[in-house]
Protein backbone atom coordinates (compact mmCIF):
# COMPACT_ATOMS: atom_id res chain seq x y z
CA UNK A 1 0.00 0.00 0.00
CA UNK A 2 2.42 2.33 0.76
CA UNK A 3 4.68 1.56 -2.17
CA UNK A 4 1.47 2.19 -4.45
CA UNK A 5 1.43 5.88 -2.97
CA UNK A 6 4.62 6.79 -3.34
CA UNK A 7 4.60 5.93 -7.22
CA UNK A 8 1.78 7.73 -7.35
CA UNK A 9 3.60 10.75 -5.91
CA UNK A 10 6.76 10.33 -8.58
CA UNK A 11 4.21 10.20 -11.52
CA UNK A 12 2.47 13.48 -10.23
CA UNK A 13 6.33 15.13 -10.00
CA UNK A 14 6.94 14.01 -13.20
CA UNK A 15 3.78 15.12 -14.81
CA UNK A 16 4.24 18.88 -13.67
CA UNK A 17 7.69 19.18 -14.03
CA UNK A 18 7.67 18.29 -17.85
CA UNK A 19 4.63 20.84 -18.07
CA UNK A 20 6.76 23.51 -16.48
CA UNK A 21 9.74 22.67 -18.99
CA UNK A 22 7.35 22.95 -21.84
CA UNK A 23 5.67 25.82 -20.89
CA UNK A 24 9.47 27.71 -20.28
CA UNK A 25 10.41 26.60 -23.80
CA UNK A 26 7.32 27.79 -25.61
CA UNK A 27 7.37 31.59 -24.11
CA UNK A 28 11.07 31.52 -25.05
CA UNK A 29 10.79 30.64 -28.71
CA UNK A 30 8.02 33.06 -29.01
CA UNK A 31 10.10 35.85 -27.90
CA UNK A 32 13.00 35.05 -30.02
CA UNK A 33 10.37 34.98 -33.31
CA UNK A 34 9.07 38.58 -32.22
CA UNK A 35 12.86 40.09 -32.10
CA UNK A 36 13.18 38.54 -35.08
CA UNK A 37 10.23 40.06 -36.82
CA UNK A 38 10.78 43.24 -35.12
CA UNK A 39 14.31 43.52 -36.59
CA UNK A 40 12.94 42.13 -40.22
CA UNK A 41 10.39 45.20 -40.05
CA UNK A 42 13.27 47.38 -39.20
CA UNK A 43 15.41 46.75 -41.55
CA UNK A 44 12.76 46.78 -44.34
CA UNK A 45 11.28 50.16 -43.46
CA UNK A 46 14.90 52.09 -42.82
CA UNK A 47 15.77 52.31 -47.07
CA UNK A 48 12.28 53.25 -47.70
CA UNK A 49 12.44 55.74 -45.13
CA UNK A 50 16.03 56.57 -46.32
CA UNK A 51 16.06 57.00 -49.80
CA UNK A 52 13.01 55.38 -51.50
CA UNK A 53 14.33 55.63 -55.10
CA UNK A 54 15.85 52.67 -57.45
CA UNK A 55 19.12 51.69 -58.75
CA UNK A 56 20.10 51.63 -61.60
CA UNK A 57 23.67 51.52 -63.31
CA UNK A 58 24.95 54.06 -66.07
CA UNK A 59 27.64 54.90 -68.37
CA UNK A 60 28.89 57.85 -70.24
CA UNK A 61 28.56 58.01 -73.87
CA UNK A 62 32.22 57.52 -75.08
CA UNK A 63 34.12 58.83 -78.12
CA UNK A 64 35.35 55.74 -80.24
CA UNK A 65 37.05 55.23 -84.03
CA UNK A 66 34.99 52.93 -85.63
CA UNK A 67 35.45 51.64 -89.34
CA UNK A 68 32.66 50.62 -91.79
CA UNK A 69 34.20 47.66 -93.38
CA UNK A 70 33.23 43.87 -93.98
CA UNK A 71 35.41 40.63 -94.45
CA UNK A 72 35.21 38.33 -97.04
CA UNK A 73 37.37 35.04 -98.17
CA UNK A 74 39.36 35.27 -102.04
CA UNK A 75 42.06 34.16 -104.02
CA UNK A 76 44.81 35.29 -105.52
CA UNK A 77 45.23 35.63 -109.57
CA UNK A 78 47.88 36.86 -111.70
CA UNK A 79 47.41 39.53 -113.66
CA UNK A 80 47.73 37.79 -116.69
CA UNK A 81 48.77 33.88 -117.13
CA UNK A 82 48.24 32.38 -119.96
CA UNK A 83 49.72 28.11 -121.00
CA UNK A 84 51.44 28.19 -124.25
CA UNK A 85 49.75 25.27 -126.40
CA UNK A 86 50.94 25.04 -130.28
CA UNK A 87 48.55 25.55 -132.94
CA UNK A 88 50.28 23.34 -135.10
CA UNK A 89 51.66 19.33 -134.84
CA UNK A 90 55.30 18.82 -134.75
CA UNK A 91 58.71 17.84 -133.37
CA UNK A 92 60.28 20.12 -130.56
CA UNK A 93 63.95 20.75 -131.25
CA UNK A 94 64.78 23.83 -129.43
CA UNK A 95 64.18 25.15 -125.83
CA UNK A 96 65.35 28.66 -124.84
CA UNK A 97 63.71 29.09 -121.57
CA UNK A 98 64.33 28.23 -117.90
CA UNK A 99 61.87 26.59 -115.92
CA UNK A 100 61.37 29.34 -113.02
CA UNK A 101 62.76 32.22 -114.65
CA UNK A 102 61.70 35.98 -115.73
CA UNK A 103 60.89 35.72 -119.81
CA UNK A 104 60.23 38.72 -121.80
CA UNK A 105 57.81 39.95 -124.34
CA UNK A 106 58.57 38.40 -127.95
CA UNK A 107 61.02 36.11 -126.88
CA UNK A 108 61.06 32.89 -128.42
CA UNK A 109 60.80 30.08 -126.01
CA UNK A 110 59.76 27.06 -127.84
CA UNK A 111 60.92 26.07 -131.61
CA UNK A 112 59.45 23.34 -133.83
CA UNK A 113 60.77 21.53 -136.47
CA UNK A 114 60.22 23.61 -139.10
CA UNK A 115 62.24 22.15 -142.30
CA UNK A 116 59.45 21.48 -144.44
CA UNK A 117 57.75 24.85 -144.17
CA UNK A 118 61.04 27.13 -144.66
CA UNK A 119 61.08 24.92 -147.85
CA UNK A 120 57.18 25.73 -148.77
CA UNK A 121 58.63 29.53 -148.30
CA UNK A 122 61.88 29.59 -150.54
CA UNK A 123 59.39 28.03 -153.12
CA UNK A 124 56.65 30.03 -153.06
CA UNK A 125 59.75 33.06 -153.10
CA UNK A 126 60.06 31.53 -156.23
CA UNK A 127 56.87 31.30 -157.45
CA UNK A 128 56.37 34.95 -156.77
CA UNK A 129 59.59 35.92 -158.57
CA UNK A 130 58.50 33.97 -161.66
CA UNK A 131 54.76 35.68 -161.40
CA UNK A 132 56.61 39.43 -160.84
CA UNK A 133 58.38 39.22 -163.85
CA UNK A 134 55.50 37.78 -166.24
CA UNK A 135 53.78 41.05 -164.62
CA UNK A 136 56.16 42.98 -165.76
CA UNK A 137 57.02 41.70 -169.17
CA UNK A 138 53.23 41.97 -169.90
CA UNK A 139 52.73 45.28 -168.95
CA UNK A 140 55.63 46.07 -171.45
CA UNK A 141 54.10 44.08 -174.34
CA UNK A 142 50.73 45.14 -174.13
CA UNK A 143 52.25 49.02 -173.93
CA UNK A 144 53.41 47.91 -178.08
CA UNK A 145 50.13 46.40 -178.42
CA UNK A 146 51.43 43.19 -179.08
CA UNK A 147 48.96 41.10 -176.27
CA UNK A 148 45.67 42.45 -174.90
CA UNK A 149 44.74 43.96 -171.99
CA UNK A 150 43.53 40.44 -170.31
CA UNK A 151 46.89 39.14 -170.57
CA UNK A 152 48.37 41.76 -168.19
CA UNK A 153 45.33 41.56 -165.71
CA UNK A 154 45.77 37.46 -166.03
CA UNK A 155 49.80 37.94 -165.12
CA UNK A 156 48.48 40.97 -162.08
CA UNK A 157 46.09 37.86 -160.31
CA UNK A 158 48.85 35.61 -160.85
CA UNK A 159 51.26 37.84 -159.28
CA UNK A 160 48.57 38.12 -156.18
CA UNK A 161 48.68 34.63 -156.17
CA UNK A 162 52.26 33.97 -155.48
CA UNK A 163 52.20 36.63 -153.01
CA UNK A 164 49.42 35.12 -150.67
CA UNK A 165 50.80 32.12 -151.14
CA UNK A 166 54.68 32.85 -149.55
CA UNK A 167 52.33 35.11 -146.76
CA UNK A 168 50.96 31.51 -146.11
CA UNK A 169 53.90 29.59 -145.97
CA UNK A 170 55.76 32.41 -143.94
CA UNK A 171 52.69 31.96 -141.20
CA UNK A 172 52.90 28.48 -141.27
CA UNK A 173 56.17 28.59 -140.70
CA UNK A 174 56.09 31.59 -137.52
CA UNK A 175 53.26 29.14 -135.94
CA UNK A 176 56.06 26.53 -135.38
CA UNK A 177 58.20 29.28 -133.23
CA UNK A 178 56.12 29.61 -129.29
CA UNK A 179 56.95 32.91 -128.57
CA UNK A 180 56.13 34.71 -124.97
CA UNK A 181 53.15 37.14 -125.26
CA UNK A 182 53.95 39.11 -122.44
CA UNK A 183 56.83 40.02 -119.56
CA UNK A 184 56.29 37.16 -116.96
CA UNK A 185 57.51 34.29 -114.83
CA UNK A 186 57.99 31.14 -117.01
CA UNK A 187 56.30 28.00 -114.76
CA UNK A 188 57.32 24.30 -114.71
CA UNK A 189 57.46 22.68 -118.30
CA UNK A 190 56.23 19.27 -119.05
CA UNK A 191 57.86 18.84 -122.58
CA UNK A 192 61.32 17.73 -123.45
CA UNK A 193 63.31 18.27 -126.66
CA UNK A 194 62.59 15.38 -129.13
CA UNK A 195 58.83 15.35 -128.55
CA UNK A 196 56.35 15.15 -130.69
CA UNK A 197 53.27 17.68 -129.77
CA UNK A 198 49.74 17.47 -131.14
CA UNK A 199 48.15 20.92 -131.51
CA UNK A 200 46.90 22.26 -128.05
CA UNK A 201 48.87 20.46 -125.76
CA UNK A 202 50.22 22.08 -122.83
CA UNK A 203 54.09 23.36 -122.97
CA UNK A 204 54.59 25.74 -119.99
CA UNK A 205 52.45 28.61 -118.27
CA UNK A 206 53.64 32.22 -118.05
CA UNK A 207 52.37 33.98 -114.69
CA UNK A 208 52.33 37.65 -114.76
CA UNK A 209 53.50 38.73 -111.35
CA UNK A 210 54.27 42.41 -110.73
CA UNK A 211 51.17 43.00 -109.81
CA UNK A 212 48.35 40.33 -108.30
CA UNK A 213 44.49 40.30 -108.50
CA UNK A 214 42.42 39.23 -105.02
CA UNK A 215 39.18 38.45 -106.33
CA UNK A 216 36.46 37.86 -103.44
CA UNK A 217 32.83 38.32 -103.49
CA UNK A 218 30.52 40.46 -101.37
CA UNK A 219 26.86 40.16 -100.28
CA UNK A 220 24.61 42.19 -102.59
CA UNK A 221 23.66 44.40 -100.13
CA UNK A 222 27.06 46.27 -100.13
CA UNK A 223 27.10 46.90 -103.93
CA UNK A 224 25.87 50.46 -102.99
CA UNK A 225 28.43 51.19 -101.05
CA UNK A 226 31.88 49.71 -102.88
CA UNK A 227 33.51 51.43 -105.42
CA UNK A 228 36.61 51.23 -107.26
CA UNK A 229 39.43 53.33 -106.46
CA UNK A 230 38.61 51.90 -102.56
CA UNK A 231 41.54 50.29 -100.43
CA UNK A 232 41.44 46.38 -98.48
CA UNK A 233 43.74 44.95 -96.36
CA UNK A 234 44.45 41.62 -97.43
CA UNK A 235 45.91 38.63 -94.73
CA UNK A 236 47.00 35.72 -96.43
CA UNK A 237 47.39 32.51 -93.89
CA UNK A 238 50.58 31.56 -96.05
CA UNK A 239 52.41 34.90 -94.72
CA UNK A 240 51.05 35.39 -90.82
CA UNK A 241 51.56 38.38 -89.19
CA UNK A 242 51.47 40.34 -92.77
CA UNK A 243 49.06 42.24 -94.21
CA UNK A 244 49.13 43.99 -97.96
CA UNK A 245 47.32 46.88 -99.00
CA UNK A 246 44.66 46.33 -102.28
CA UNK A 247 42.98 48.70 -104.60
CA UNK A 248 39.70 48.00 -106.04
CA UNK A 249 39.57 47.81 -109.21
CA UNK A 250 36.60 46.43 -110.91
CA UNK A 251 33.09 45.80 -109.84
CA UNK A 252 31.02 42.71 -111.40
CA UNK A 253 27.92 44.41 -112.60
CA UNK A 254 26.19 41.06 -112.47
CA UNK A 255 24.73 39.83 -108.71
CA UNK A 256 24.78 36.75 -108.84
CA UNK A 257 21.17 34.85 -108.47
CA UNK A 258 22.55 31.53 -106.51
CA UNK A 259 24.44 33.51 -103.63
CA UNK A 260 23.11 36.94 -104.55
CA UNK A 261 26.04 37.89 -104.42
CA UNK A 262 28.70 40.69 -106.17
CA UNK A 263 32.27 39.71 -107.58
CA UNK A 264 34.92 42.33 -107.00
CA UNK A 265 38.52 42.01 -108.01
CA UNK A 266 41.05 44.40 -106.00
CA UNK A 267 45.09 44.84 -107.29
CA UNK A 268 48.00 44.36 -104.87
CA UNK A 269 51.61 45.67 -105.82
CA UNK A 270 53.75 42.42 -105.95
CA UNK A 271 56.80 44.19 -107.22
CA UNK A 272 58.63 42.46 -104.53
CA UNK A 273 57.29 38.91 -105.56
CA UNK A 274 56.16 37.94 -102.24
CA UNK A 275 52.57 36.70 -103.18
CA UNK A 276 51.88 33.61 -105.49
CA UNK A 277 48.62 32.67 -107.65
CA UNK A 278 46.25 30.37 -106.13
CA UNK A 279 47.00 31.57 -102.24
CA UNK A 280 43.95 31.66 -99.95
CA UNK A 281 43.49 35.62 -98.79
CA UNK A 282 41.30 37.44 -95.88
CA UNK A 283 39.90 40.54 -97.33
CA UNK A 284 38.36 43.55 -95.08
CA UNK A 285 37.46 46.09 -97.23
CA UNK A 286 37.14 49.63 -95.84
CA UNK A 287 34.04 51.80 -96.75
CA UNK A 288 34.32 54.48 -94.18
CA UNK A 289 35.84 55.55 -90.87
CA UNK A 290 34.64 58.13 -88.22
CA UNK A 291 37.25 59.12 -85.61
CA UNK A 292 34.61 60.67 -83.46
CA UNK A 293 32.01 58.03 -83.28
CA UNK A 294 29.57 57.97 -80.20
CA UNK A 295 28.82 54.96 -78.82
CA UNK A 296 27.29 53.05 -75.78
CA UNK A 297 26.95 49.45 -74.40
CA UNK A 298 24.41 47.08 -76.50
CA UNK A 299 22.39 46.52 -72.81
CA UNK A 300 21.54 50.55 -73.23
CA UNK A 301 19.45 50.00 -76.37
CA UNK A 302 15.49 49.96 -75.02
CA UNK A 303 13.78 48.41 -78.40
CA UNK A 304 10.12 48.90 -78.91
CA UNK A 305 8.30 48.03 -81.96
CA UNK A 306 10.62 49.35 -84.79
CA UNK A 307 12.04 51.87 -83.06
CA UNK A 308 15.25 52.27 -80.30
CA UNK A 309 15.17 54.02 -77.22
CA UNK A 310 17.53 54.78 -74.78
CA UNK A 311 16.99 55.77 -70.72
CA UNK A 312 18.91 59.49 -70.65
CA UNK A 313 20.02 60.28 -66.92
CA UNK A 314 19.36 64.15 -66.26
CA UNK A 315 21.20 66.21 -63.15
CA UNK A 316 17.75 67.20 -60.53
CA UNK A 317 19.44 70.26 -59.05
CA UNK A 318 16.80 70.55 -56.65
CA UNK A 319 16.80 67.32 -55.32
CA UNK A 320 20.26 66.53 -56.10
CA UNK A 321 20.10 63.00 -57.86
CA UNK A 322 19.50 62.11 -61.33
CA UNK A 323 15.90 61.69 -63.10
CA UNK A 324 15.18 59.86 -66.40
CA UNK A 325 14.64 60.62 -69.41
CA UNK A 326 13.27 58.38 -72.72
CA UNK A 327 15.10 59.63 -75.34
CA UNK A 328 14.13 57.95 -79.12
CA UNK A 329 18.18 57.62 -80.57
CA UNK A 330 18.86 56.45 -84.33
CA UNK A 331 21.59 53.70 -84.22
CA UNK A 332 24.17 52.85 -87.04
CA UNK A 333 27.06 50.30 -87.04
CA UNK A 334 27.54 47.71 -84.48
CA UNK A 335 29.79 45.41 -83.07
CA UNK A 336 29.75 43.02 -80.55
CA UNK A 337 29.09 44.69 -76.98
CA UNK A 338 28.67 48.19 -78.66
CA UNK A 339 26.41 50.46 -80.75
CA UNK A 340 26.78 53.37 -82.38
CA UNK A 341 24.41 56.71 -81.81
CA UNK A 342 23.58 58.39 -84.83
CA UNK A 343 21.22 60.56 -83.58
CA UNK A 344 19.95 61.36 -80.24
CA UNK A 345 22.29 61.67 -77.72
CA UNK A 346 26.15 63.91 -77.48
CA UNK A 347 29.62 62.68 -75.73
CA UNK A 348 29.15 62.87 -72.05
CA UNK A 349 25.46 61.98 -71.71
CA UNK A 350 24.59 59.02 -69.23
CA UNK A 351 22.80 56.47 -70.11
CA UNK A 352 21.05 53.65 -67.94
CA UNK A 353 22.89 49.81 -69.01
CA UNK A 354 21.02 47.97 -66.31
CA UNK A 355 17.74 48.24 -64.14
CA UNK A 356 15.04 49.96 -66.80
CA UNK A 357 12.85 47.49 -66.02
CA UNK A 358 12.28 49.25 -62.56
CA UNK A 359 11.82 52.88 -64.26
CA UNK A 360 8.12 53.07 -65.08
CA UNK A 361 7.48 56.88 -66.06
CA UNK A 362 9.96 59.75 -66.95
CA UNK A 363 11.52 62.04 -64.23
CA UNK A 364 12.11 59.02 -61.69
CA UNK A 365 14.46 59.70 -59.18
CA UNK A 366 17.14 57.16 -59.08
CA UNK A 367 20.69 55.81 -57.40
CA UNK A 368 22.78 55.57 -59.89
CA UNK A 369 25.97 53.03 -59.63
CA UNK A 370 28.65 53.60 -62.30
CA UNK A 371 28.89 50.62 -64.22
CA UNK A 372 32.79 49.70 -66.06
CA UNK A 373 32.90 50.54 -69.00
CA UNK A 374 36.11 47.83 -69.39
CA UNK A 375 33.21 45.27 -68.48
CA UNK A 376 31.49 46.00 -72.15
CA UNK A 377 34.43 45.70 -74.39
CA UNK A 378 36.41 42.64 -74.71
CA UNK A 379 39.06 43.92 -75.54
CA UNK A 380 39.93 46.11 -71.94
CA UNK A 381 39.82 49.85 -71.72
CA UNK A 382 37.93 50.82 -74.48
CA UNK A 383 39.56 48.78 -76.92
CA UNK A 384 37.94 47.79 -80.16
CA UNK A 385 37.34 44.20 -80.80
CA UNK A 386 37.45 42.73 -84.28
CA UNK A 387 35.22 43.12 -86.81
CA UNK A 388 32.19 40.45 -87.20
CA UNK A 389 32.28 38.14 -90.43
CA UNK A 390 29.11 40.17 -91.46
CA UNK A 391 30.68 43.19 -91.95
CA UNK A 392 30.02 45.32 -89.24
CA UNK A 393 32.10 47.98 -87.38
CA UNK A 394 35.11 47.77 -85.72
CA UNK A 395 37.28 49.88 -83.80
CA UNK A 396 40.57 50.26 -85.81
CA UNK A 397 44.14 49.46 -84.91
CA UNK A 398 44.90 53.18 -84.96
CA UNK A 399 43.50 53.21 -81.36
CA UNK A 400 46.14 50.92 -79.55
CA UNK A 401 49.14 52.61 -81.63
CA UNK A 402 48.68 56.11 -83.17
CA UNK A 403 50.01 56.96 -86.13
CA UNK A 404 49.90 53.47 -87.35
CA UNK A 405 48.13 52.71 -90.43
CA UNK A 406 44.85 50.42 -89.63
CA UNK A 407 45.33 48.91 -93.18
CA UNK A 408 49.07 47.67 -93.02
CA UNK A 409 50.54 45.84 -90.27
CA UNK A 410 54.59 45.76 -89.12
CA UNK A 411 56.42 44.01 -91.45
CA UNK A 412 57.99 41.07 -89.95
CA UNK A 413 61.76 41.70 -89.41
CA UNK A 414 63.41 38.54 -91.84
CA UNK A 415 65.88 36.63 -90.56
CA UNK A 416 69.98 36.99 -90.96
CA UNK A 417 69.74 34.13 -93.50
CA UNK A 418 67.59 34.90 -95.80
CA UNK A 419 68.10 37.45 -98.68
CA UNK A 420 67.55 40.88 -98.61
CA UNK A 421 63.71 41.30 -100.39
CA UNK A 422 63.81 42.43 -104.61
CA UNK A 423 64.10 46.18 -104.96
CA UNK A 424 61.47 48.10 -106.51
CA UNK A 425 61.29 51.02 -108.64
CA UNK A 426 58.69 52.90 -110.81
CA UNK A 427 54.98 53.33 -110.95
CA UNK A 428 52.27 50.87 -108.33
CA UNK A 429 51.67 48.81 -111.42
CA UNK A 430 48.09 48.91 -109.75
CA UNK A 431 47.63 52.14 -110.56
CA UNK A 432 48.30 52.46 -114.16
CA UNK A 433 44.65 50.52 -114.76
CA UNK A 434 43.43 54.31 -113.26
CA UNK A 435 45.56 56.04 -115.85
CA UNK A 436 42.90 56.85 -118.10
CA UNK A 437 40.57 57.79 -115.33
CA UNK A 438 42.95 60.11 -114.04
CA UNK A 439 44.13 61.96 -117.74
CA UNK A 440 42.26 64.90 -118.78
CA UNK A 441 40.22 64.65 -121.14
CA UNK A 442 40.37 65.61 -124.77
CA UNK A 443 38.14 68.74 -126.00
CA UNK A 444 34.76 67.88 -126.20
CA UNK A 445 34.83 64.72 -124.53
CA UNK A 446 32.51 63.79 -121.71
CA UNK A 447 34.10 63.09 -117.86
CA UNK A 448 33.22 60.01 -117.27
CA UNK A 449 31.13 59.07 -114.36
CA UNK A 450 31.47 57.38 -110.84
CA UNK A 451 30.61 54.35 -112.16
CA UNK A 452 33.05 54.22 -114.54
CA UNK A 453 30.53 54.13 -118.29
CA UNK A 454 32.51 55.17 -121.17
CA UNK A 455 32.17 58.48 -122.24
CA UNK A 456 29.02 59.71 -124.01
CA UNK A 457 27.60 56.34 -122.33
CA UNK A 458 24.90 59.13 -120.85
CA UNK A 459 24.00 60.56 -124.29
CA UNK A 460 22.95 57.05 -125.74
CA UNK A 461 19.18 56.18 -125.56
CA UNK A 462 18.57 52.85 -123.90
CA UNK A 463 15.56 51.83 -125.79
């Protein structure tokens, strides 16, 4: 009995003490949520009460040189090249030529067996001598009236005769001599003395090197804006590290209906003989530059429906902080992680690059964080990238070294080995094609125009 009680007495113990525990825990977790909330609402209402307006981040508009150009892929021609093929069938028993080396203009390379038709000319010599004095000797006679007149004019036609008849053989014999047709670079021959050639096969090709066509094509929307007399830089991947300077010279007036595209051939001055026919060239052609271009970051540009707009931060000298400003801008060139402004906006405005989304009317106050400017390019401080394969702007390489030439780059210095490069004298053999562009003309004569149309081209009716 008494052992009953006194479990009964531990239970009761027990029962209150855990109610007290969990009654002391409770209050205390309660109190420890309110500081919390009461700290939340604290820190929630002291910016509101503080400032109260949002941030945004904003950059100047800069000051950049941009170029207007576009790249395109080309090759590399001669300026003329031609394979010397006989017209004729025969024997080869002379050679006068080098494989490799310079050849000049008349200069017989190749020589035929040509015994039987120096024979055909000492007789038809002959022929002609015989017919010349039966001319003669007529004319005489018929002056005593001793033959008639159609004697003489028989004797005349015979005399004509013999005289187209050693032209022939002469011809027939100057076929059999291959002769260079113009100032070149004689290639590898495949023909040996002692053949025997059929007419057209090939003996050797002559490359015309002093001065070497790029040809490359460019999308037809561009054919507005080339025009001959333009400069390219050309990089070929056969010479790294160089670049050569290229002319335009002739426009395709054809577009092309597969690619719709325009061919364009430029000429480089290869005086030196440092380029080859058949080499794989890079071509950015130049259209314009602007020294003074203004741009900003692509995350500035704000486009709605067809038109761009740009968030404008204004100086509230009242307040002291910056308001907004929608401002409509007209954009031109771009490249990646910049636009240019057109129209719109002057150096030194500030424009908003991130948070727009937060400015719902014009004149908002807002905290303005300068955003990097190094962060936009990818190039560092400023710098320009390179140009996209679409032809867009890019910053030229006058901007990391002044005075430097964006179009020609360093030439490599060549090692102690290696000879010292050809030396050049006279006219850019690319610029005598713009000789007759550039003469004055003659009394009377029409200039011609920008697209190059002969002259009086403008008077002529096209129906």
């Amino acid at each position: 009995m008494a052992s009953k009680t006194i479990f009964t007495l531990i239970a009761v113990v027990g029962i209150g003490a855990a109610s007290g525990a969990a009654w002391w825990y409770q209050n205390k977790s309660s109190s420890a949520a309110v500081r919390t909330d009461q700290a939340a609402a604290g820190a929630a209402s002291a910016p509101a009460a503080g400032q109260g307006r949002p941030a945004v981040e904003a950059v100047q508009v800069q000051l950049m040189k941009l170029t207007d150009d576009v790249q395109a892929v080309g090759s590399l021609r001669s300026r003329q090249s031609v394979v010397l093929r006989p017209e004729v069938s025969g024997r080869i028993t002379q050679i006068n030529f080098t494989d490799g080396e310079r050849v000049r203009r008349g200069q017989m390379l190749v020589q035929f067996d040509d015994q039987l038709p120096l024979a055909q000319v000492q007789q038809s010599q002959a022929e002609l001598s015989i017919a010349m004095a039966n001319h003669k000797r007529n004319q005489e006679l018929v002056a005593q009236n001793f033959i008639s007149q159609r004697s003489v004019d028989e004797s005349a036609a015979n005399l004509e005769v013999a005289q187209a008849k050693l032209a022939l053989s002469r011809a027939t014999a100057a076929r059999l001599r291959i002769v260079a047709p113009f100032d070149g670079i004689a290639g590898i021959r495949t023909v040996n003395i002692g053949d025997y050639l059929k007419d057209g096969a090939d003996i050797v090709n002559i490359e015309d090197l002093e001065a070497i066509f790029v040809d490359f094509r460019l999308p037809e929307r561009y054919q507005t804006k080339i025009r001959r007399g333009q400069r390219a830089s050309v990089d070929l991947d056969a010479l790294p590290g160089r670049s050569f300077v290229a002319i335009i010279q002739a426009i395709d007036p054809l577009i092309d209906t597969n690619g719709r595209s325009v061919g364009v051939r430029g000429c480089i001055d290869n005086r030196q003989l440092q380029l080859r026919p058949g080499m794989f060239a890079r071509v950015n052609t130049v259209f314009s530059e602007r020294s003074d271009a203004l741009v900003v970051p692509e995350e500035a540009i704000v486009p709605q429906g067809g038109r761009q707009f740009v968030i404008k931060l204004n100086e509230d000298g009242a307040q002291g902080g910056s308001v907004t400003q929608r401002v409509e801008v007209k954009v031109g060139i771009r490249r990646p992680g910049r636009v240019e402004i057109v129209q719109g906006l002057v150096a030194g405005d500030r424009v908003v690059t991130a948070g727009q989304q937060r400015i719902q009317r014009d004149g908002t106050q807002v905290r303005v964080m300068e955003a990097s400017a190094v962060r936009a390019a990818p190039g560092g401080q400023g710098a320009a990238g390179p140009a996209t394969a679409g032809g867009g702007a890019r910053a030229g390489a006058a901007d990391a070294a002044p005075g430097r030439s964006p179009l020609v780059a360093p030439a490599p210095r060549l090692p102690a080995n290696l000879a010292a490069p050809r030396t050049v004298s006279g006219p850019n053999p690319c610029m005598i094609a713009n000789a007759e562009s550039a003469r004055p003309p003659a009394p009377g004569r029409a200039l011609p125009s920008s697209s190059s149309a002969p002259a009086g081209a403008a008077q002529r009716n096209p129906a």
